[in-house]
PDB file of N, CA and C in Angstrom:
ATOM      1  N   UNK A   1       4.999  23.507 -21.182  1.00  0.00           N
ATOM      2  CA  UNK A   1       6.048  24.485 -20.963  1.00  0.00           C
ATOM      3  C   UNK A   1       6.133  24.808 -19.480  1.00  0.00           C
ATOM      4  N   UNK A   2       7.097  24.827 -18.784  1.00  0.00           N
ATOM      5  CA  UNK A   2       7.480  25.286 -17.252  1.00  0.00           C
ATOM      6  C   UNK A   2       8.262  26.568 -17.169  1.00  0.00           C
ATOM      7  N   UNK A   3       7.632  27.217 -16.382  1.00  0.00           N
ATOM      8  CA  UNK A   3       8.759  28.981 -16.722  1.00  0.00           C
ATOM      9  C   UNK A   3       9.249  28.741 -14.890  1.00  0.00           C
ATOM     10  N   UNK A   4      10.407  28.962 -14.486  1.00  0.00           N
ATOM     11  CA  UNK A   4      10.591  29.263 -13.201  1.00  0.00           C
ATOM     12  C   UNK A   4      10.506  30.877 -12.668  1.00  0.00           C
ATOM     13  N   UNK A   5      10.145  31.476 -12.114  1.00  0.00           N
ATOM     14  CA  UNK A   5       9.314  32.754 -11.762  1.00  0.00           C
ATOM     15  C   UNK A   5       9.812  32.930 -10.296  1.00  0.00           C
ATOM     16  N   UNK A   6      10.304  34.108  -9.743  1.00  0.00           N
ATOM     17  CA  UNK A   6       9.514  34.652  -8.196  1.00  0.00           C
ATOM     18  C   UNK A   6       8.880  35.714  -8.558  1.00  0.00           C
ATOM     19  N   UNK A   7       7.343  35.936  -7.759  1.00  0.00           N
ATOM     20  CA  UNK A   7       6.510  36.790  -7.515  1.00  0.00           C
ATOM     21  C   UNK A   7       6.715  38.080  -7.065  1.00  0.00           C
ATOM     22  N   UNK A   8       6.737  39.306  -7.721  1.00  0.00           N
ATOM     23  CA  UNK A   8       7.261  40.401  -6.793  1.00  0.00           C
ATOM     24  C   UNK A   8       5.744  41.092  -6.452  1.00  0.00           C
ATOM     25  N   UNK A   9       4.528  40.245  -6.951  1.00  0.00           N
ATOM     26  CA  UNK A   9       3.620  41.002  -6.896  1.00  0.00           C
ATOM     27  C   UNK A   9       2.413  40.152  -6.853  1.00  0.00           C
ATOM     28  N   UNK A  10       1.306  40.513  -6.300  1.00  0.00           N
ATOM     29  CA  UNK A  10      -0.059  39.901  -6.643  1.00  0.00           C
ATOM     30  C   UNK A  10      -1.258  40.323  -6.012  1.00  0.00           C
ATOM     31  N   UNK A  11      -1.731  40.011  -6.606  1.00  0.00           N
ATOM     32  CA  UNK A  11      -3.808  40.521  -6.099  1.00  0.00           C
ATOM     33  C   UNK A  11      -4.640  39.890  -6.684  1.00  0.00           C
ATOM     34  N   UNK A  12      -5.619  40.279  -6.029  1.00  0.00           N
ATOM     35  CA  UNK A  12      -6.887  39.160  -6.637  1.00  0.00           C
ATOM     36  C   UNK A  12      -7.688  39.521  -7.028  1.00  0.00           C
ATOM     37  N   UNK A  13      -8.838  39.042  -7.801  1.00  0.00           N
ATOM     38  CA  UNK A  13     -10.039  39.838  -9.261  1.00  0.00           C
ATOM     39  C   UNK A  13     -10.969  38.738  -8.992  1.00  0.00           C
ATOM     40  N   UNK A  14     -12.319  39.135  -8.605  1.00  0.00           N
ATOM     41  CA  UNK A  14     -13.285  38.427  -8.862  1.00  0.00           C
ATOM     42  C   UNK A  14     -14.063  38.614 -10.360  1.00  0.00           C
ATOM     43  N   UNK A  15     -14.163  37.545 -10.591  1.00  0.00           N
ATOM     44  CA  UNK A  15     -14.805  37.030 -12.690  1.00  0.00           C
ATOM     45  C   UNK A  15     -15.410  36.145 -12.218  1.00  0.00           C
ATOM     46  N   UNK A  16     -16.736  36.561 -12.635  1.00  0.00           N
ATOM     47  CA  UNK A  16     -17.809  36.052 -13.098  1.00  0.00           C
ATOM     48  C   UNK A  16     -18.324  34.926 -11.388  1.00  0.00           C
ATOM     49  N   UNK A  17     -18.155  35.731 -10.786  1.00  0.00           N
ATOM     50  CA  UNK A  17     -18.335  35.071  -8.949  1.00  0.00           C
ATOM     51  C   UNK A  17     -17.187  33.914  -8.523  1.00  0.00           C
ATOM     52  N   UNK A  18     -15.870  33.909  -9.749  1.00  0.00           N
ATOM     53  CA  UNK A  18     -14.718  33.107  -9.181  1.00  0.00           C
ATOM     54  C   UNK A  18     -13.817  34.240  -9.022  1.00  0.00           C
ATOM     55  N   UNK A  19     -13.044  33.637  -7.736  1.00  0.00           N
ATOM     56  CA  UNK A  19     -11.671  34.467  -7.651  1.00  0.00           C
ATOM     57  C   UNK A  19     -10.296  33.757  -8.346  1.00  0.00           C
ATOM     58  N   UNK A  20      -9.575  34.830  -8.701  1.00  0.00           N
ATOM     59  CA  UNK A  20      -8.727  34.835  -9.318  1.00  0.00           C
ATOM     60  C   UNK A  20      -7.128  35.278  -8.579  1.00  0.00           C
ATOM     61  N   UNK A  21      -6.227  34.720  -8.814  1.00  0.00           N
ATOM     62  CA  UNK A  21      -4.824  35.184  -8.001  1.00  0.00           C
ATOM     63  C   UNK A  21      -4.462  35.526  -9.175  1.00  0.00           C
ATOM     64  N   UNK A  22      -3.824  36.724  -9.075  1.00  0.00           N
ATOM     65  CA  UNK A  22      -2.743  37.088 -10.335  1.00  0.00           C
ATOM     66  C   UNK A  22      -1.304  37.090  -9.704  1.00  0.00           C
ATOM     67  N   UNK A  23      -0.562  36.728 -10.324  1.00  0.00           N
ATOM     68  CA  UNK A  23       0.746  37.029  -9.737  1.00  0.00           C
ATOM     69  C   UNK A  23       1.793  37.486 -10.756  1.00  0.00           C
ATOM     70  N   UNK A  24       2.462  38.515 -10.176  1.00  0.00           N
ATOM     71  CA  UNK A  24       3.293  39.618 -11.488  1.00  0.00           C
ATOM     72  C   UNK A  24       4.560  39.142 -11.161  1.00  0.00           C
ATOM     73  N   UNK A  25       5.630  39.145 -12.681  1.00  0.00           N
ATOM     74  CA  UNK A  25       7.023  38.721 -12.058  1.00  0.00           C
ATOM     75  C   UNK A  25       7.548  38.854 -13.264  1.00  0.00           C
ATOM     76  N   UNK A  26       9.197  38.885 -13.150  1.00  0.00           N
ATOM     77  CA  UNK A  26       9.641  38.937 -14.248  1.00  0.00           C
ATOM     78  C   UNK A  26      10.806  37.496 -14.810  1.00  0.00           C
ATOM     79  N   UNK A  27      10.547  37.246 -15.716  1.00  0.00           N
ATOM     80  CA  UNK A  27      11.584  36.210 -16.380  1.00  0.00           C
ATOM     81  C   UNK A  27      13.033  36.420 -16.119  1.00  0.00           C
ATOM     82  N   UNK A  28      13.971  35.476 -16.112  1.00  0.00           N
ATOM     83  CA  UNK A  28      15.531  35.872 -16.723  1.00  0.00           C
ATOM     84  C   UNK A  28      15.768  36.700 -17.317  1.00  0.00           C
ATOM     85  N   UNK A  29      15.175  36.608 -18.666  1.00  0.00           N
ATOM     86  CA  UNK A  29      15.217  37.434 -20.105  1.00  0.00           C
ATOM     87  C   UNK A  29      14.796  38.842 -19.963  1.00  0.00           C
ATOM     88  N   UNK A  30      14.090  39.053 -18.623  1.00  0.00           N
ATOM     89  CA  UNK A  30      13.805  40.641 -18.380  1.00  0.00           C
ATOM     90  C   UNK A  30      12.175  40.863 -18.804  1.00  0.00           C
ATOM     91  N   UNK A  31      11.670  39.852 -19.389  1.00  0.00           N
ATOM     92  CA  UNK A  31      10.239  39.608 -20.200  1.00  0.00           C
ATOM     93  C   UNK A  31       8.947  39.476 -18.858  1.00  0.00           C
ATOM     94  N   UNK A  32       8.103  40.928 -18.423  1.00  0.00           N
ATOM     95  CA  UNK A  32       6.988  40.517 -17.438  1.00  0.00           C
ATOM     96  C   UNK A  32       6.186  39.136 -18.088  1.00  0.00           C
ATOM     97  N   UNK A  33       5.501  38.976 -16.623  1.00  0.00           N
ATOM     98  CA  UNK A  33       4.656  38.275 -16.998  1.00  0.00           C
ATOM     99  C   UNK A  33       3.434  38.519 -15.831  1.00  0.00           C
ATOM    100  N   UNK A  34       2.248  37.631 -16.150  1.00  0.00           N
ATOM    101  CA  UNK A  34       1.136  37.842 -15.033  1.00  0.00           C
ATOM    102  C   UNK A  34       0.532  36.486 -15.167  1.00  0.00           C
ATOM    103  N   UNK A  35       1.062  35.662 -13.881  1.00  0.00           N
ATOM    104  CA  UNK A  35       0.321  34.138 -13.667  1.00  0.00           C
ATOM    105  C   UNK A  35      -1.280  34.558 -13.389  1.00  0.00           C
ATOM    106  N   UNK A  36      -2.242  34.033 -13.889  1.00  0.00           N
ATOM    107  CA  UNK A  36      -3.624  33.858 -13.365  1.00  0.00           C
ATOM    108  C   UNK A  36      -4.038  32.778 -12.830  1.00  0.00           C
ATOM    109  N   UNK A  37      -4.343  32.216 -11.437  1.00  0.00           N
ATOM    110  CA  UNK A  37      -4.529  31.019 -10.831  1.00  0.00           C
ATOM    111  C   UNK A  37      -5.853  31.112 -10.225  1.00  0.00           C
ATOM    112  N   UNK A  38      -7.147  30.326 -10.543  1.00  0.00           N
ATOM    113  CA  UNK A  38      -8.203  30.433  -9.730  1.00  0.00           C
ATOM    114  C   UNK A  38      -8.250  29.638  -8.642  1.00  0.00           C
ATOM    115  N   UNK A  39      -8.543  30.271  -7.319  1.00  0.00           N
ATOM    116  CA  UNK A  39      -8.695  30.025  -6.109  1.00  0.00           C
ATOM    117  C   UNK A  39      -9.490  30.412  -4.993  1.00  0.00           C
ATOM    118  N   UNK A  40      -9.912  29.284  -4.324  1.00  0.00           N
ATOM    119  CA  UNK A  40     -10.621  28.924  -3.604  1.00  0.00           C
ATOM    120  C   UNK A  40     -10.412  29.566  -2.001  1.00  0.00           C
ATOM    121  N   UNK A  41     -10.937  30.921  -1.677  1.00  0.00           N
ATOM    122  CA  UNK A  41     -10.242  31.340   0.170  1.00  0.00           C
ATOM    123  C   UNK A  41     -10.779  30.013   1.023  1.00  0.00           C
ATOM    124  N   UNK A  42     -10.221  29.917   2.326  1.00  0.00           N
ATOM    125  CA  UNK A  42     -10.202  28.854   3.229  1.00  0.00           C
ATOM    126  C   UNK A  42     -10.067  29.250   4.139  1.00  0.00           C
ATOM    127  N   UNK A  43     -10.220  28.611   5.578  1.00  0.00           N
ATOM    128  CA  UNK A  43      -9.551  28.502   6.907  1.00  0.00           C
ATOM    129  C   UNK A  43      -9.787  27.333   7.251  1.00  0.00           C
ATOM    130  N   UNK A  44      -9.031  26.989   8.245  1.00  0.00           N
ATOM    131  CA  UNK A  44      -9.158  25.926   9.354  1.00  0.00           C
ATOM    132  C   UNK A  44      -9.878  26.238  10.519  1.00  0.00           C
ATOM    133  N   UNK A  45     -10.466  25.220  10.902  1.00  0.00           N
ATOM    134  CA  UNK A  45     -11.429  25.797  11.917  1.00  0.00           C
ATOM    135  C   UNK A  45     -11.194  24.472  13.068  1.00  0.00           C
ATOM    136  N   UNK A  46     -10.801  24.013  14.069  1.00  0.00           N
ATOM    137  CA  UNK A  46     -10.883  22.904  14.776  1.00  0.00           C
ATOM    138  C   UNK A  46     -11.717  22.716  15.503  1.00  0.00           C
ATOM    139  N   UNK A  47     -12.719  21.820  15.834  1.00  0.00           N
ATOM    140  CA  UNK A  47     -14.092  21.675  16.212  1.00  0.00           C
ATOM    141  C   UNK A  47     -13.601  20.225  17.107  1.00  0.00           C
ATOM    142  N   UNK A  48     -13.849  20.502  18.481  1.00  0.00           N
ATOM    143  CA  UNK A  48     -14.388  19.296  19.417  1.00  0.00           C
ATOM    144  C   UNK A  48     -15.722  18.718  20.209  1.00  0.00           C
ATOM    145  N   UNK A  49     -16.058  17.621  19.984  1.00  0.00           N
ATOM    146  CA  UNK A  49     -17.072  17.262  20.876  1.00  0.00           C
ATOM    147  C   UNK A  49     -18.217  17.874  20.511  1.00  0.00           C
ATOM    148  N   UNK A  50     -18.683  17.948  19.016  1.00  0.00           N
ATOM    149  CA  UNK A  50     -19.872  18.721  18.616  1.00  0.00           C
ATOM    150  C   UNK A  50     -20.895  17.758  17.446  1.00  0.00           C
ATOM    151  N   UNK A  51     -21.218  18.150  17.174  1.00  0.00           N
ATOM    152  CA  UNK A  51     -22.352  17.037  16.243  1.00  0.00           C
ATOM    153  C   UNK A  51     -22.157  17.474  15.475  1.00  0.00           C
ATOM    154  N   UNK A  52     -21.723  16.340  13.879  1.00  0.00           N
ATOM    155  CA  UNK A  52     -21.619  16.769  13.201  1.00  0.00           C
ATOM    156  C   UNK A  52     -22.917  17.484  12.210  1.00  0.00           C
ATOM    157  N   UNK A  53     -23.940  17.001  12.357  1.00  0.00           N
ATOM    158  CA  UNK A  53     -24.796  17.346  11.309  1.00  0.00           C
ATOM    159  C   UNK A  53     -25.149  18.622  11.747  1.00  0.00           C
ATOM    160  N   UNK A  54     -24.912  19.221  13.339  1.00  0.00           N
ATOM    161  CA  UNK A  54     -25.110  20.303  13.806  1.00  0.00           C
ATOM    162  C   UNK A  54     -24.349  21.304  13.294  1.00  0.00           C
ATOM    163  N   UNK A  55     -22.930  20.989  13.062  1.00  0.00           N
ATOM    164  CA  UNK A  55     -21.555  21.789  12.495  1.00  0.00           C
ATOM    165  C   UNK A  55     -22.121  22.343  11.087  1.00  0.00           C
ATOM    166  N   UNK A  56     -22.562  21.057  10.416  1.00  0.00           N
ATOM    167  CA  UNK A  56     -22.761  21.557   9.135  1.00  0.00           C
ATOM    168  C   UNK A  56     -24.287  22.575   8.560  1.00  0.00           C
ATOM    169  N   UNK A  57     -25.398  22.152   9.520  1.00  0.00           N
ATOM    170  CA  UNK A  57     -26.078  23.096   9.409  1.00  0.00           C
ATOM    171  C   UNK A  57     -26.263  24.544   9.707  1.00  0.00           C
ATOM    172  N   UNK A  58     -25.182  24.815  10.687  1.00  0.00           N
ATOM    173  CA  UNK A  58     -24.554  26.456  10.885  1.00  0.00           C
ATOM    174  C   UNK A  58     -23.892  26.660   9.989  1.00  0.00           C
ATOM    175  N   UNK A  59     -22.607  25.954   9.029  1.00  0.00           N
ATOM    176  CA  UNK A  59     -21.982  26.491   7.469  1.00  0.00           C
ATOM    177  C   UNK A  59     -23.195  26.740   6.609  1.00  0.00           C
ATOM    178  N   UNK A  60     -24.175  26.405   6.553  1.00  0.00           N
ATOM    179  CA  UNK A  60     -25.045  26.007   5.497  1.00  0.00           C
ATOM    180  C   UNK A  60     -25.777  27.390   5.740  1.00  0.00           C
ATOM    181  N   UNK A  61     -26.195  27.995   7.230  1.00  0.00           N
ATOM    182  CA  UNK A  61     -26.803  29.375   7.191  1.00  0.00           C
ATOM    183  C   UNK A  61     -25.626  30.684   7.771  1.00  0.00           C
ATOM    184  N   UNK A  62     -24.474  29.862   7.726  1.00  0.00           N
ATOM    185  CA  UNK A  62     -23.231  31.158   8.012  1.00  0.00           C
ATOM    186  C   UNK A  62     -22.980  32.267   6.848  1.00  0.00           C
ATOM    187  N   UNK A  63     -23.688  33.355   7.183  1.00  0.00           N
ATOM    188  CA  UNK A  63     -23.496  34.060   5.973  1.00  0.00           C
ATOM    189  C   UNK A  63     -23.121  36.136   6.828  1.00  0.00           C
ATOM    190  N   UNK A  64     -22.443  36.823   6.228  1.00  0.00           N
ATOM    191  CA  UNK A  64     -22.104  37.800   6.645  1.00  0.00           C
ATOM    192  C   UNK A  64     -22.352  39.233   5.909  1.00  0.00           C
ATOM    193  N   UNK A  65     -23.327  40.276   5.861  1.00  0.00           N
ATOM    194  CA  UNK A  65     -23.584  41.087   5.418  1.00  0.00           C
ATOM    195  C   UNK A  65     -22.512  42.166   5.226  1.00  0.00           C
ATOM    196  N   UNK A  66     -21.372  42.188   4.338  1.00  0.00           N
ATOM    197  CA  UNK A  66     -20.161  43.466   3.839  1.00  0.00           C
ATOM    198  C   UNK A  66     -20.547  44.214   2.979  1.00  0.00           C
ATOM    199  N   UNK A  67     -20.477  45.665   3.275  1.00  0.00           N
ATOM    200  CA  UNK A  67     -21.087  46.080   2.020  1.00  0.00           C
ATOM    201  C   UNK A  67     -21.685  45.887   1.216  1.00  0.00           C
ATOM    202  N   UNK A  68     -21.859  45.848  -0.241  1.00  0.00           N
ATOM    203  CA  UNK A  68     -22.311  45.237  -0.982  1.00  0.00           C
ATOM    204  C   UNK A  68     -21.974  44.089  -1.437  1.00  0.00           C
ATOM    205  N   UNK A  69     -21.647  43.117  -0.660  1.00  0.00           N
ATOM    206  CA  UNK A  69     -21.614  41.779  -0.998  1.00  0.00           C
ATOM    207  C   UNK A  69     -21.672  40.984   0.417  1.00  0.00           C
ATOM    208  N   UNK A  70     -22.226  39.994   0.021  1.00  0.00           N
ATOM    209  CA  UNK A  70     -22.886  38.855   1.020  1.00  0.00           C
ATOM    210  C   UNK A  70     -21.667  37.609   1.258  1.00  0.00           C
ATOM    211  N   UNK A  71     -20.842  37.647   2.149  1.00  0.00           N
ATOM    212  CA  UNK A  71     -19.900  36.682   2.518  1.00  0.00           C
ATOM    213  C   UNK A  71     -20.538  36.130   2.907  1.00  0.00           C
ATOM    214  N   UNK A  72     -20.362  34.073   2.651  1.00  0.00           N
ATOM    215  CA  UNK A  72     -21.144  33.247   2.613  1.00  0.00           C
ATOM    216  C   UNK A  72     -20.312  32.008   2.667  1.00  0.00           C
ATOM    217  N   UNK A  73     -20.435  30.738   2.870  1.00  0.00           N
ATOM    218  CA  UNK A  73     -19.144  29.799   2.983  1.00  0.00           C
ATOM    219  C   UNK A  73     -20.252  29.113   1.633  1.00  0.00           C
ATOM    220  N   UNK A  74     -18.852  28.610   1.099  1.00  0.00           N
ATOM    221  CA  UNK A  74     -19.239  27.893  -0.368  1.00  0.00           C
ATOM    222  C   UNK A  74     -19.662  25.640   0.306  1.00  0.00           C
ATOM    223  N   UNK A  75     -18.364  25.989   0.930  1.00  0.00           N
ATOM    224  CA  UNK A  75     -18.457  24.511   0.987  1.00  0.00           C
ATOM    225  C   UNK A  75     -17.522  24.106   2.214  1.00  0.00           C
ATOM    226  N   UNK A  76     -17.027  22.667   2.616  1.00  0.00           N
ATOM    227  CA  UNK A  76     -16.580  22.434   3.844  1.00  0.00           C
ATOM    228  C   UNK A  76     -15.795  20.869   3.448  1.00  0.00           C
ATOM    229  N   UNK A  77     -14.937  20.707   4.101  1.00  0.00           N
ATOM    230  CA  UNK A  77     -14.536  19.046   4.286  1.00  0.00           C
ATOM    231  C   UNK A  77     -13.907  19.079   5.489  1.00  0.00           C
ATOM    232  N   UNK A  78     -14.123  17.664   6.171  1.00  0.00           N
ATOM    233  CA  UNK A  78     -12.790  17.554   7.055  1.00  0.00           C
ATOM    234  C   UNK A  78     -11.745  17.211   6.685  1.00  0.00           C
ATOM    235  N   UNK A  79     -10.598  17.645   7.424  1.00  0.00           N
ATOM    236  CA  UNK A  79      -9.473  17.158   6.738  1.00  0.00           C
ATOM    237  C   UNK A  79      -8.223  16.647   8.082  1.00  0.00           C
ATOM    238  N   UNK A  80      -7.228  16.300   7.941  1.00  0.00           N
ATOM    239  CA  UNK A  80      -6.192  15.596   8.738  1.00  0.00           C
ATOM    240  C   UNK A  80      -5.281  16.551   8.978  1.00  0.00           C
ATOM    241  N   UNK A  81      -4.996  17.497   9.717  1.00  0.00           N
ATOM    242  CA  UNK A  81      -3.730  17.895   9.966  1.00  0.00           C
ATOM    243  C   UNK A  81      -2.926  17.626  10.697  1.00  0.00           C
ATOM    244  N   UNK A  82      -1.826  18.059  11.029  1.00  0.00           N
ATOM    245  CA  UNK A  82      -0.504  17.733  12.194  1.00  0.00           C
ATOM    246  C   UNK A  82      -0.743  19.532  12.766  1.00  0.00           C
ATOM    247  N   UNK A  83      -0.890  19.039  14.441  1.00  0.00           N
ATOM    248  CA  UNK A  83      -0.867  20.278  14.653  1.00  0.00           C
ATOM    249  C   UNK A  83       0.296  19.903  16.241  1.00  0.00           C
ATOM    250  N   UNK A  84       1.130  20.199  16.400  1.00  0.00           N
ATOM    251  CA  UNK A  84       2.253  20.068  17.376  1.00  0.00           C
ATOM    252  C   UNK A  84       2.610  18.768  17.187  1.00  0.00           C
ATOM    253  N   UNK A  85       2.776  18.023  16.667  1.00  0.00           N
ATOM    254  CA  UNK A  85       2.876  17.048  16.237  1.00  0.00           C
ATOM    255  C   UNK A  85       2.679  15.533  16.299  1.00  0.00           C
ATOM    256  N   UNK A  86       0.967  16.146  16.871  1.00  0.00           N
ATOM    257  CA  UNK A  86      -0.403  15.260  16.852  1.00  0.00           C
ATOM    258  C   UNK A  86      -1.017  15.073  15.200  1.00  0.00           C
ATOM    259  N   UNK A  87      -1.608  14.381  14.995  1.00  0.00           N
ATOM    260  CA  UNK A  87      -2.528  13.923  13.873  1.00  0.00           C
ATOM    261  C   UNK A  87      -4.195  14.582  14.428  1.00  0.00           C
ATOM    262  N   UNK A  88      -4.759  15.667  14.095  1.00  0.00           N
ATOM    263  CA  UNK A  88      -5.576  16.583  14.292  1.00  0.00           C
ATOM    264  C   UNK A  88      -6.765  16.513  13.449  1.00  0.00           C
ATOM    265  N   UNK A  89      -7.863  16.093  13.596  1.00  0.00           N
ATOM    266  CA  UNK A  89      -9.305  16.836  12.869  1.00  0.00           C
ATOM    267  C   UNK A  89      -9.439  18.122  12.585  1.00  0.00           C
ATOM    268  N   UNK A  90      -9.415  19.030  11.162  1.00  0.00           N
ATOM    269  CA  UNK A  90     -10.092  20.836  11.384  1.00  0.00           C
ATOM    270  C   UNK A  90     -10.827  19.949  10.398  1.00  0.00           C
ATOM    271  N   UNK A  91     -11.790  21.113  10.366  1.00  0.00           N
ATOM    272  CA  UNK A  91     -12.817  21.869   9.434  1.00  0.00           C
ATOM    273  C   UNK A  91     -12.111  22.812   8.659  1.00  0.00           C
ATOM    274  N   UNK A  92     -12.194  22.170   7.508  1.00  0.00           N
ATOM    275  CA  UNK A  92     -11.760  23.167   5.808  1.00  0.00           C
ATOM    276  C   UNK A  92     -12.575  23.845   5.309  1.00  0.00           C
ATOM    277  N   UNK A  93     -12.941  25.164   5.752  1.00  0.00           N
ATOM    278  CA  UNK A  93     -14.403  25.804   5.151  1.00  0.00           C
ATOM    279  C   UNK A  93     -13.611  26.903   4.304  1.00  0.00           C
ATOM    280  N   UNK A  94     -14.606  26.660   3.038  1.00  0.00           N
ATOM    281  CA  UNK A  94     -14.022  27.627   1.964  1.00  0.00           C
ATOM    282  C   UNK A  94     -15.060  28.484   1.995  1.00  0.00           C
ATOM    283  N   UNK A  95     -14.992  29.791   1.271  1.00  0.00           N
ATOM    284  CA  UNK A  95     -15.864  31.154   1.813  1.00  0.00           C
ATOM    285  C   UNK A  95     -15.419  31.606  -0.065  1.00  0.00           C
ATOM    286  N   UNK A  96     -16.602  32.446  -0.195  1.00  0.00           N
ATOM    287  CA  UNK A  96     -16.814  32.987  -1.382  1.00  0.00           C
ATOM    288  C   UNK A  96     -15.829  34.384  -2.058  1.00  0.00           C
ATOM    289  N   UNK A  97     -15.140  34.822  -1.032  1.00  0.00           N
ATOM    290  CA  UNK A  97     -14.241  35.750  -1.855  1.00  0.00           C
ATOM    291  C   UNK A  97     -12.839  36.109  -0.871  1.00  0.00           C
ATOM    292  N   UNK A  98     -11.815  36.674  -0.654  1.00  0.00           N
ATOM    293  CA  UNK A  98     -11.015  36.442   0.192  1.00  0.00           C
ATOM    294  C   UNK A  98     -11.511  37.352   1.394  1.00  0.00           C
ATOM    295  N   UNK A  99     -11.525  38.295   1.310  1.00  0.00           N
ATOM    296  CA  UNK A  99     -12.325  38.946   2.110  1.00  0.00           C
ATOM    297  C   UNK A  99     -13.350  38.664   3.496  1.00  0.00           C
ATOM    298  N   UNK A 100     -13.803  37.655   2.876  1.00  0.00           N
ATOM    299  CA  UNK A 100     -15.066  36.989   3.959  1.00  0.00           C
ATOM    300  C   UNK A 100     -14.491  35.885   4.569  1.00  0.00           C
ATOM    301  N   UNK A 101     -13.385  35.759   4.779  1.00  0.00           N
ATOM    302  CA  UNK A 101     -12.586  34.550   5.660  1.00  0.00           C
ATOM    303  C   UNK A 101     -12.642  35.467   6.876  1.00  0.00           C
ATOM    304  N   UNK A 102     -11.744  36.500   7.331  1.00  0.00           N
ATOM    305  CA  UNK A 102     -11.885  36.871   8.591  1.00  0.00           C
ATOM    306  C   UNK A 102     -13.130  37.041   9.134  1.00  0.00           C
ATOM    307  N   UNK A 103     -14.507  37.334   8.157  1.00  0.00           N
ATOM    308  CA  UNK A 103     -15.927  38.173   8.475  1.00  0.00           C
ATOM    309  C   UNK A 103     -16.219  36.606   9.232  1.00  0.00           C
ATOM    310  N   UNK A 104     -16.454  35.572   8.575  1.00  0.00           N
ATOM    311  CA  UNK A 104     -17.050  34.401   8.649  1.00  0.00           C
ATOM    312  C   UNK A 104     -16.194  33.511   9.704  1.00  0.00           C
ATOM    313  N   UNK A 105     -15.011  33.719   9.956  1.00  0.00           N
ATOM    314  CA  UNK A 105     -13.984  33.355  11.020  1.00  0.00           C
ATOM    315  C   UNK A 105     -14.321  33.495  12.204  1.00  0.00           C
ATOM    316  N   UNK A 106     -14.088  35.107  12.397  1.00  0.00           N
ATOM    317  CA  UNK A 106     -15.159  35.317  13.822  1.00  0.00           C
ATOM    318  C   UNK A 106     -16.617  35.183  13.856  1.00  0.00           C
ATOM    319  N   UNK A 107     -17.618  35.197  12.836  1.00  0.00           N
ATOM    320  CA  UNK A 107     -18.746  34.649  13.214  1.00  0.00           C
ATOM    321  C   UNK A 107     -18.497  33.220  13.915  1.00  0.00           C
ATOM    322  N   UNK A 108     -18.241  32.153  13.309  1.00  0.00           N
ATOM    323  CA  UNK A 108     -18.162  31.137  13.595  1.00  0.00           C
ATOM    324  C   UNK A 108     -17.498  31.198  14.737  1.00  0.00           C
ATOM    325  N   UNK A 109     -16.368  31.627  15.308  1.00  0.00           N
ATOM    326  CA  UNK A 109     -16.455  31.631  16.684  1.00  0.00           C
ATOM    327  C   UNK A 109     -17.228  32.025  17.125  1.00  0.00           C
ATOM    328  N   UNK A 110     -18.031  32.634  16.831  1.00  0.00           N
ATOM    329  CA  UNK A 110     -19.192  33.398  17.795  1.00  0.00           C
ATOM    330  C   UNK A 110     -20.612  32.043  18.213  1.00  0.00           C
ATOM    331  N   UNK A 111     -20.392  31.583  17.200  1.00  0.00           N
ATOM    332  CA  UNK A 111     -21.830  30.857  17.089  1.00  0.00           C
ATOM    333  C   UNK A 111     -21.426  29.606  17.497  1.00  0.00           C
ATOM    334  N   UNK A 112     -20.251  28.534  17.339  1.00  0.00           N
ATOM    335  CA  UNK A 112     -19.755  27.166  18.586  1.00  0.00           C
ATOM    336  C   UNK A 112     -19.694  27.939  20.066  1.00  0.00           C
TER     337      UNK A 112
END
């Protein structure tokens, strides 16, 4: 089944240490609804002239003390982007809740 939808609304719910996107909207028919999509926070990070096994052993102890919860990066790939419309190397580091993207953003600048 395919419903076509715009979003007038959304937020996110951590279950069971996954995050969750909800997104609120209403049908044609006038009928709400609430999409649930699990997802993964991210940034791009562009890294030159560095070692890689060095890169990855700072993700591996990049972790950020928030309140009661420990922002932490889950995992990493490189990936290909177009950035001015060059063919570009970033770093795809995903982080454990949305929240801890900016915390772990500027760490990592801090620490290349």
């Amino acid at each position: 089944m395919q419903l076509q939808f715009y979003p007038y609304d959304f937020e996110y719910k951590i279950r069971d240490k996954k995050v969750y996107v909800y997104l609120y909207s209403k049908l044609e028919t006038g009928e709400r609804i609430c999409v649930m999509h699990q997802y993964q926070p991210y940034f791009f990070a562009q890294v030159h002239n560095l070692d890689k096994e060095a890169i990855e052993n700072k993700l591996t102890n990049l972790t950020v003390e928030n309140k009661s919860e420990l922002a932490k990066v889950i995992s990493w790939e490189v990936v290909e982007k177009e950035l001015l419309g060059k063919k570009e190397q970033f770093w795809k580091i995903h982080v454990n809740y949305p929240q801890a993207v900016p915390l772990i953003r500027i760490l990592w600048g801090k620490v290349l």
